[in-house]
N, C-alpha and C. Protein backbone atom coordinates (compact mmCIF):
# COMPACT_ATOMS: atom_id res chain seq x y z
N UNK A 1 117.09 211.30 38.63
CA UNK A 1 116.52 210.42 39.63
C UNK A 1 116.00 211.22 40.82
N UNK A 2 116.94 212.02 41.12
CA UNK A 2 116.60 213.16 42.47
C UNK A 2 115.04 213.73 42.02
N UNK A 3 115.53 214.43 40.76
CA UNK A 3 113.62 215.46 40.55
C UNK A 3 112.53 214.10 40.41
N UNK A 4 112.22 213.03 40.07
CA UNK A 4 111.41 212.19 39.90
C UNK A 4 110.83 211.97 41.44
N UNK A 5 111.66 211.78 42.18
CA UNK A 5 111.81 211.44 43.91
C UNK A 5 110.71 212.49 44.48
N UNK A 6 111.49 214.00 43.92
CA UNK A 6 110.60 215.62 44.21
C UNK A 6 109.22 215.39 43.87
N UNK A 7 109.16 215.28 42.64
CA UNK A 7 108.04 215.20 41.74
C UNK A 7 106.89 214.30 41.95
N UNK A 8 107.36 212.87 42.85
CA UNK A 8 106.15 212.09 43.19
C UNK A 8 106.04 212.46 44.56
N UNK A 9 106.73 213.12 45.68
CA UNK A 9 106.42 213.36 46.44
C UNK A 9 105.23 214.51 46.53
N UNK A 10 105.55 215.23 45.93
CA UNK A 10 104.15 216.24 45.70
C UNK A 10 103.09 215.88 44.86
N UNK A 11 103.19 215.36 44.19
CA UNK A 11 101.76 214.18 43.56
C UNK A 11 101.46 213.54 44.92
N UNK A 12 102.21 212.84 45.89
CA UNK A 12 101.51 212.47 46.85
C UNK A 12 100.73 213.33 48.11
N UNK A 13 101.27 214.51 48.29
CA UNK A 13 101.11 215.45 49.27
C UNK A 13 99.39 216.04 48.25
N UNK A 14 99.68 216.11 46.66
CA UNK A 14 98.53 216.72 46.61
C UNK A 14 97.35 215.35 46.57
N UNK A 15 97.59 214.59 46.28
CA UNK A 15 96.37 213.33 46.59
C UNK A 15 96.16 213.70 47.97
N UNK A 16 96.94 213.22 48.95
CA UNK A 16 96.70 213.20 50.15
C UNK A 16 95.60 214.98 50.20
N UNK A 17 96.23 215.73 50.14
CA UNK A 17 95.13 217.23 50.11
C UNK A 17 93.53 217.13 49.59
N UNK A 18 93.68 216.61 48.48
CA UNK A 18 92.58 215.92 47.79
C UNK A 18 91.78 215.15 48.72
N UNK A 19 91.92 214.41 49.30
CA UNK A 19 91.26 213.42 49.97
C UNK A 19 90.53 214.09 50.85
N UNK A 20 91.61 214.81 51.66
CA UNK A 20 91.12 215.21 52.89
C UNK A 20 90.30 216.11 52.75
N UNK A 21 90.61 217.05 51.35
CA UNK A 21 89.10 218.09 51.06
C UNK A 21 88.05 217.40 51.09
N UNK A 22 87.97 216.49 50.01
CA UNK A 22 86.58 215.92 50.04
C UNK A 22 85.90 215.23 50.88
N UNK A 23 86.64 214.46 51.65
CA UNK A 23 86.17 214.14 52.78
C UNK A 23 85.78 214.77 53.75
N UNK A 24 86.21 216.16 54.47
CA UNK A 24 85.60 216.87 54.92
C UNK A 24 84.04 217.71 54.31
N UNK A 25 84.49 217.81 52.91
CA UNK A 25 83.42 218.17 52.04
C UNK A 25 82.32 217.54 52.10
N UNK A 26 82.41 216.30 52.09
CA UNK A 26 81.13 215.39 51.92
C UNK A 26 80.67 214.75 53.19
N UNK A 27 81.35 215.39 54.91
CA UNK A 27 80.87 214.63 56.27
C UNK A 27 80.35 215.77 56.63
N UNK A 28 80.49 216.78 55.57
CA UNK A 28 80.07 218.16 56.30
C UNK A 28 79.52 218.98 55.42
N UNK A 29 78.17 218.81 55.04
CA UNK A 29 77.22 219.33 54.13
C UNK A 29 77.00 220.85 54.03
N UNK A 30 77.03 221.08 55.02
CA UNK A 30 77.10 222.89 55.02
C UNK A 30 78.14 223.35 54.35
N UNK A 31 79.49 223.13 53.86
CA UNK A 31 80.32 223.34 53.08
C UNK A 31 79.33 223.88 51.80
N UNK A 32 78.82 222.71 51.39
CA UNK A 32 77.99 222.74 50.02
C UNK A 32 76.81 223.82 50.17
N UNK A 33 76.27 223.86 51.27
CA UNK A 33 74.91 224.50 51.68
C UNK A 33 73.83 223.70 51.48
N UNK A 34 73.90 222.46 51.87
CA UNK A 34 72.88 221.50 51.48
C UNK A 34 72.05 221.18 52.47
N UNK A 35 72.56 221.67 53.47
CA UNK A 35 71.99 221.76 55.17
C UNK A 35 72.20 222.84 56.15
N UNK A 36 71.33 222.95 57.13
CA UNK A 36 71.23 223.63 57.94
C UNK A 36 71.75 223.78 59.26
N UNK A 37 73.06 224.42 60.11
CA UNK A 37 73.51 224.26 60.51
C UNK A 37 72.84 225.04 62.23
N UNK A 38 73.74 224.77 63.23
CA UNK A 38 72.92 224.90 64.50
C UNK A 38 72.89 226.21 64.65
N UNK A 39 71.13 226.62 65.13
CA UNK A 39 70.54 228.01 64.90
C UNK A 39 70.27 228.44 63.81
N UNK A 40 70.54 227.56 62.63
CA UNK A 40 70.01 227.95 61.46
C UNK A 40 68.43 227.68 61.49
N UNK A 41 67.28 228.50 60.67
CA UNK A 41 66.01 228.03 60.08
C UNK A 41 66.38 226.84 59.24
N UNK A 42 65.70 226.16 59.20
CA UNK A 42 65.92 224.77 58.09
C UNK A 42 65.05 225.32 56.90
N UNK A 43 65.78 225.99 56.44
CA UNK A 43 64.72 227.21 54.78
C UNK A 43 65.94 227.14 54.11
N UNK A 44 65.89 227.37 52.93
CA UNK A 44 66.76 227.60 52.07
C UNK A 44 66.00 228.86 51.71
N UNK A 45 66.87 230.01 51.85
CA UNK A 45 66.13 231.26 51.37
C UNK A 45 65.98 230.98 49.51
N UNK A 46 67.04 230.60 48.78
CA UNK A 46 67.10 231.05 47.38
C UNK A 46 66.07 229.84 47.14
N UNK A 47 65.79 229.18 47.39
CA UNK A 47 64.75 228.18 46.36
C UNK A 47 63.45 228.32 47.26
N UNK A 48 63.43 228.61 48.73
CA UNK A 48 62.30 228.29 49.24
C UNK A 48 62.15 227.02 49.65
N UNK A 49 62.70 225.98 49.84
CA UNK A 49 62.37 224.71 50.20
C UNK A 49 62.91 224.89 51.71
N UNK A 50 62.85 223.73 52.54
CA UNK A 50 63.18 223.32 53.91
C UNK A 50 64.67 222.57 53.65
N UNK A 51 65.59 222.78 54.20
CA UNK A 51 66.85 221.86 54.33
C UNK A 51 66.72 221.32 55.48
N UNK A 52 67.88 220.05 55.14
CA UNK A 52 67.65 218.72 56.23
C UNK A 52 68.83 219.54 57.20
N UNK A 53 68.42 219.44 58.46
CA UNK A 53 69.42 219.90 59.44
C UNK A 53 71.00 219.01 59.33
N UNK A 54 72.11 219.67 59.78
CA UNK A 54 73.56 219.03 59.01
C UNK A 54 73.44 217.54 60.80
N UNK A 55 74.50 216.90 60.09
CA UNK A 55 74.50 215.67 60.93
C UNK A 55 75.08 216.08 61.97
N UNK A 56 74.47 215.53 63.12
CA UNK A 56 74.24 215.66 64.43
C UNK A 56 72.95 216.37 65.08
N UNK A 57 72.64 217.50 64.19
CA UNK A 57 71.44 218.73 64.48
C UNK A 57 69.94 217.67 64.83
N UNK A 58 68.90 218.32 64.99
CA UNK A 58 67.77 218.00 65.29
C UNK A 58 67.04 219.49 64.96
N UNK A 59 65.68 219.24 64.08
CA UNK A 59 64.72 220.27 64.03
C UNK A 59 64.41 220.50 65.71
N UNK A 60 64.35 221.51 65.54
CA UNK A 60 63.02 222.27 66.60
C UNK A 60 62.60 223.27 66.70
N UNK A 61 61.12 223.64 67.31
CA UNK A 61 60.38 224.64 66.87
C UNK A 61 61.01 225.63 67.25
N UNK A 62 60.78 226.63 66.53
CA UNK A 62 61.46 228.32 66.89
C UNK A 62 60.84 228.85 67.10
N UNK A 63 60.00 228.66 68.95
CA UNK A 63 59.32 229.21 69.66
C UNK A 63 59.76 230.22 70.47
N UNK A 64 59.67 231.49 71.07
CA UNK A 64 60.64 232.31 72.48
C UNK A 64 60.07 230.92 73.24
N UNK A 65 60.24 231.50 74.77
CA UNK A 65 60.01 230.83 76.48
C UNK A 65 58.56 231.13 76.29
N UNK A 66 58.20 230.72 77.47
CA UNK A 66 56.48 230.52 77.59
C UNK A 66 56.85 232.35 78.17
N UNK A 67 55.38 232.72 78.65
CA UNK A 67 55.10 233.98 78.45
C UNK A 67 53.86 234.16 79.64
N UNK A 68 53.44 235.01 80.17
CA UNK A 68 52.11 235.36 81.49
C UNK A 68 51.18 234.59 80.69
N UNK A 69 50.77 235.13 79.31
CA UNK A 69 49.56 234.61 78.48
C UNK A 69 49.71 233.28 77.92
N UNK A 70 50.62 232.95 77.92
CA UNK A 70 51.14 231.37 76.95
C UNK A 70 51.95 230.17 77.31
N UNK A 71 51.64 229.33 78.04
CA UNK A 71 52.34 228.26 78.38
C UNK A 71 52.98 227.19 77.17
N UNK A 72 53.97 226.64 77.83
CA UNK A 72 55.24 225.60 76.43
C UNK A 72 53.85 225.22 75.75
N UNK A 73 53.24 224.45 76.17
CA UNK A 73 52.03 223.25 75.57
C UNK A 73 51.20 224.40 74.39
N UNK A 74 50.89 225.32 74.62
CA UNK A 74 50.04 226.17 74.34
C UNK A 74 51.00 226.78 72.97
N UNK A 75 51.88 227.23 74.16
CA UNK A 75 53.30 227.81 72.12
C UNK A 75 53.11 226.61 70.91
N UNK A 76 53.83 225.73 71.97
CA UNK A 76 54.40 224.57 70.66
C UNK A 76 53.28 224.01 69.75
N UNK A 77 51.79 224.32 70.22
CA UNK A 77 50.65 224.02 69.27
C UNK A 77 50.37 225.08 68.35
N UNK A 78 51.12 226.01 68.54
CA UNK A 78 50.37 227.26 67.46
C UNK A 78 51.10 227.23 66.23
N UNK A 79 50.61 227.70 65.26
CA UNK A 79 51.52 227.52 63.71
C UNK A 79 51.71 228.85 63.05
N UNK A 80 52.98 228.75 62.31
CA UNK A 80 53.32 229.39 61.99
C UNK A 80 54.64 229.72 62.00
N UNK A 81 55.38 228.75 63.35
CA UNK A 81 56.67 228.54 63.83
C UNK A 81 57.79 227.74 62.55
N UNK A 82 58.60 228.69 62.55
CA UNK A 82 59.86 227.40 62.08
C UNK A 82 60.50 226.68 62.50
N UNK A 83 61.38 226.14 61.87
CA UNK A 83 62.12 224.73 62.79
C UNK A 83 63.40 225.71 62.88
N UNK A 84 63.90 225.34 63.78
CA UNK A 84 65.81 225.78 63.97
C UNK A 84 66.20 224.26 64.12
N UNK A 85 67.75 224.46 63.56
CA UNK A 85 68.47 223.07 63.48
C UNK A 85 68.98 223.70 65.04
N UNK A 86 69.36 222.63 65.84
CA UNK A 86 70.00 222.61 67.15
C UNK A 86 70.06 220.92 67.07
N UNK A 87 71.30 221.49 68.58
CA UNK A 87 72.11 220.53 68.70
C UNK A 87 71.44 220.01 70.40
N UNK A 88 70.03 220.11 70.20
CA UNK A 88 69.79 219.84 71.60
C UNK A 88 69.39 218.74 72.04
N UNK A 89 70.23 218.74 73.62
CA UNK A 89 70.53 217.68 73.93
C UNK A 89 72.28 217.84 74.69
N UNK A 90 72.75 218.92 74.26
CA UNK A 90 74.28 218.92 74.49
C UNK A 90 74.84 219.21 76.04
N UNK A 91 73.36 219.65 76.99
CA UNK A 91 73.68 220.20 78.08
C UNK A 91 74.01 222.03 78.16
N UNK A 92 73.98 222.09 76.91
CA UNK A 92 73.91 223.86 76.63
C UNK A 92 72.92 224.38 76.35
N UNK A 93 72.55 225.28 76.69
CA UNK A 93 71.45 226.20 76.22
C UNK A 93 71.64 227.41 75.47
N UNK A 94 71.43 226.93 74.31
CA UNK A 94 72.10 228.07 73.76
C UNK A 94 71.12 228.92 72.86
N UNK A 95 71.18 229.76 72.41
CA UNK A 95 70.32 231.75 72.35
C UNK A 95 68.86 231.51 71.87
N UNK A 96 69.10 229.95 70.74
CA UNK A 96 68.04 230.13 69.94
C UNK A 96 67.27 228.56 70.87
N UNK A 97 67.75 227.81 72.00
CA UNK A 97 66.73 226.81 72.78
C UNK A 97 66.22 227.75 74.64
N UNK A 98 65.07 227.22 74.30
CA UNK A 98 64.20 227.43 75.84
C UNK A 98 63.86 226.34 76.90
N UNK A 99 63.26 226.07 77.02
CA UNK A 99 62.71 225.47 77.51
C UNK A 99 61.34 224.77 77.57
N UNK A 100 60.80 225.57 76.53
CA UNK A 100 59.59 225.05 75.32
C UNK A 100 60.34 224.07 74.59
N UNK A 101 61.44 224.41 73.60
CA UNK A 101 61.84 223.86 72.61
C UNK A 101 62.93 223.02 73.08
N UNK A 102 63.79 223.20 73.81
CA UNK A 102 64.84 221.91 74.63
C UNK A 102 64.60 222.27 76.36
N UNK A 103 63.73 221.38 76.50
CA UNK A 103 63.82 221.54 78.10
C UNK A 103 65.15 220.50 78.23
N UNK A 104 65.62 219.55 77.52
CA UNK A 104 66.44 218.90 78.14
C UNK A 104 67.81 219.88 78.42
N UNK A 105 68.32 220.91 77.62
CA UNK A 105 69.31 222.29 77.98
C UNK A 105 69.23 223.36 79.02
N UNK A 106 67.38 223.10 78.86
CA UNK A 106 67.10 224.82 79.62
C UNK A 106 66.46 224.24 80.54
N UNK A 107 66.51 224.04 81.37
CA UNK A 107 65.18 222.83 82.46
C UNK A 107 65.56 224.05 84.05
């Protein structure tokens, strides 16, 4: 009776483990690599396609700061730029946003 008691208790501890993997697994796509996480390019190098930025992120262009020769308006029209996933909007400015690309961080 005692080992049966043992025995479903760890059947429950490993369900419970179970769960919580996958659930983290599946609210959080970058686990898988199915998305692009903040400061990432939204590229998938091995296939070449674009990944969807992971939840919360937002594309934006991966422009530097404006420049003597080049104002924001003037960058953000030229092509050739990639997207970076960011989280902008957070009140941070962080390595890979400007002020071209999140004035709402870098202002």
């Amino acid at each position: 009776m005692k080992k049966g008691w043992v025995v479903g208790i760890i059947l429950v501890l490993i369900l419970l483990g179970l769960i919580w993997y996958f659930n983290l697994f599946w609210s959080n796509n970058k686990l898988a690599g199915n998305c692009a996480g903040a400061g990432e390019v939204a590229l998938n190098e091995v296939t070449g396609e674009f990944k969807q930025c992971c939840s919360g992120l937002e594309e934006i262009v991966g422009v530097e700061g404006p420049t003597s020769d080049l104002n924001c308006e003037e960058l953000l029209n030229m092509e050739g730029f990639s997207s970076i996933c960011s989280d902008c909007g957070n009140n941070v400015c962080e390595e890979w946003e400007n002020i071209c690309n999140c004035p709402a961080d870098c202002s």
